[in-house]
Every structure is written in structure tokens, then in C-alpha cells.
Protein backbone atom coordinates (compact mmCIF):
# COMPACT_ATOMS: atom_id res chain seq x y z
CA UNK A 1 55.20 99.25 114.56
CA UNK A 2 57.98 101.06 112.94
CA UNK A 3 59.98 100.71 116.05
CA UNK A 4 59.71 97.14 115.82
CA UNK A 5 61.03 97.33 112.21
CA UNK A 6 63.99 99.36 113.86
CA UNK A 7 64.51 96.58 116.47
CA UNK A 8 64.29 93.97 113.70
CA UNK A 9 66.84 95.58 111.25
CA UNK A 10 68.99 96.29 114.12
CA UNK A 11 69.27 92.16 114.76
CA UNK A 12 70.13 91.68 111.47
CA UNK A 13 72.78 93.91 111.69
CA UNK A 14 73.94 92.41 114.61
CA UNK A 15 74.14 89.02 112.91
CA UNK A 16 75.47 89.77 110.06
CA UNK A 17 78.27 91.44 111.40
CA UNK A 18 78.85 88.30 113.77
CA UNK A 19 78.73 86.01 110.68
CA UNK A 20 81.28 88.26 108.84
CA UNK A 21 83.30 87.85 111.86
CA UNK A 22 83.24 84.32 112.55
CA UNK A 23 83.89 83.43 108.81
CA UNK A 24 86.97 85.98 108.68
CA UNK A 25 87.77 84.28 111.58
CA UNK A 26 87.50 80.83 109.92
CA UNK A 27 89.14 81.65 106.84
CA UNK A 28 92.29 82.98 108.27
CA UNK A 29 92.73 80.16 110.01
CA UNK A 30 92.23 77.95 106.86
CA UNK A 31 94.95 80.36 105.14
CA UNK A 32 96.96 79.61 107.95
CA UNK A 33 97.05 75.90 107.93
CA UNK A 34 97.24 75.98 104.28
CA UNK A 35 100.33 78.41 104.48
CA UNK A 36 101.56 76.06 107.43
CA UNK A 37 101.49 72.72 105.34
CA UNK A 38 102.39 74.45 102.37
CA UNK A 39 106.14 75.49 104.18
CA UNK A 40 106.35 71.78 106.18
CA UNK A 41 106.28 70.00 102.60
């Protein structure tokens, strides 16, 4: 049983790491295409 819980809190680790990823990921592209139109206007 408390391996399980182990296993379990292990996954969440796992995806929260991988969401804090992606949505760095997402937001520094977003920065970047603001930045981008920001210069072309």
C-alpha cells in the first residue's frame, strides 16, 4: 500500500513537471510573437 502511494506521488510529479514545461514552453513563445509584432509595427 504505501508503495503504491509512492508510485502515485511519483506520477504526479512527473506531470506536473511536464505541465510546467509545456506552459513555459508556450508562454515564451507567446512573449515571442508578442515581442515580434510589437518591433514589425
Amino acid at each position: 500500500m504505501k508503495l503504491t502511494e509512492e508510485i502515485k506521488a511519483s506520477i504526479n510529479d512527473d506531470s506536473a513537471l511536464c505541465w510546467l514545461v509545456t506552459s513555459s514552453l508556450e508562454n515564451t513563445q507567446y512573449i515571442t510573437k508578442r515581442a515580434i509584432s510589437l518591433f514589425a509595427n
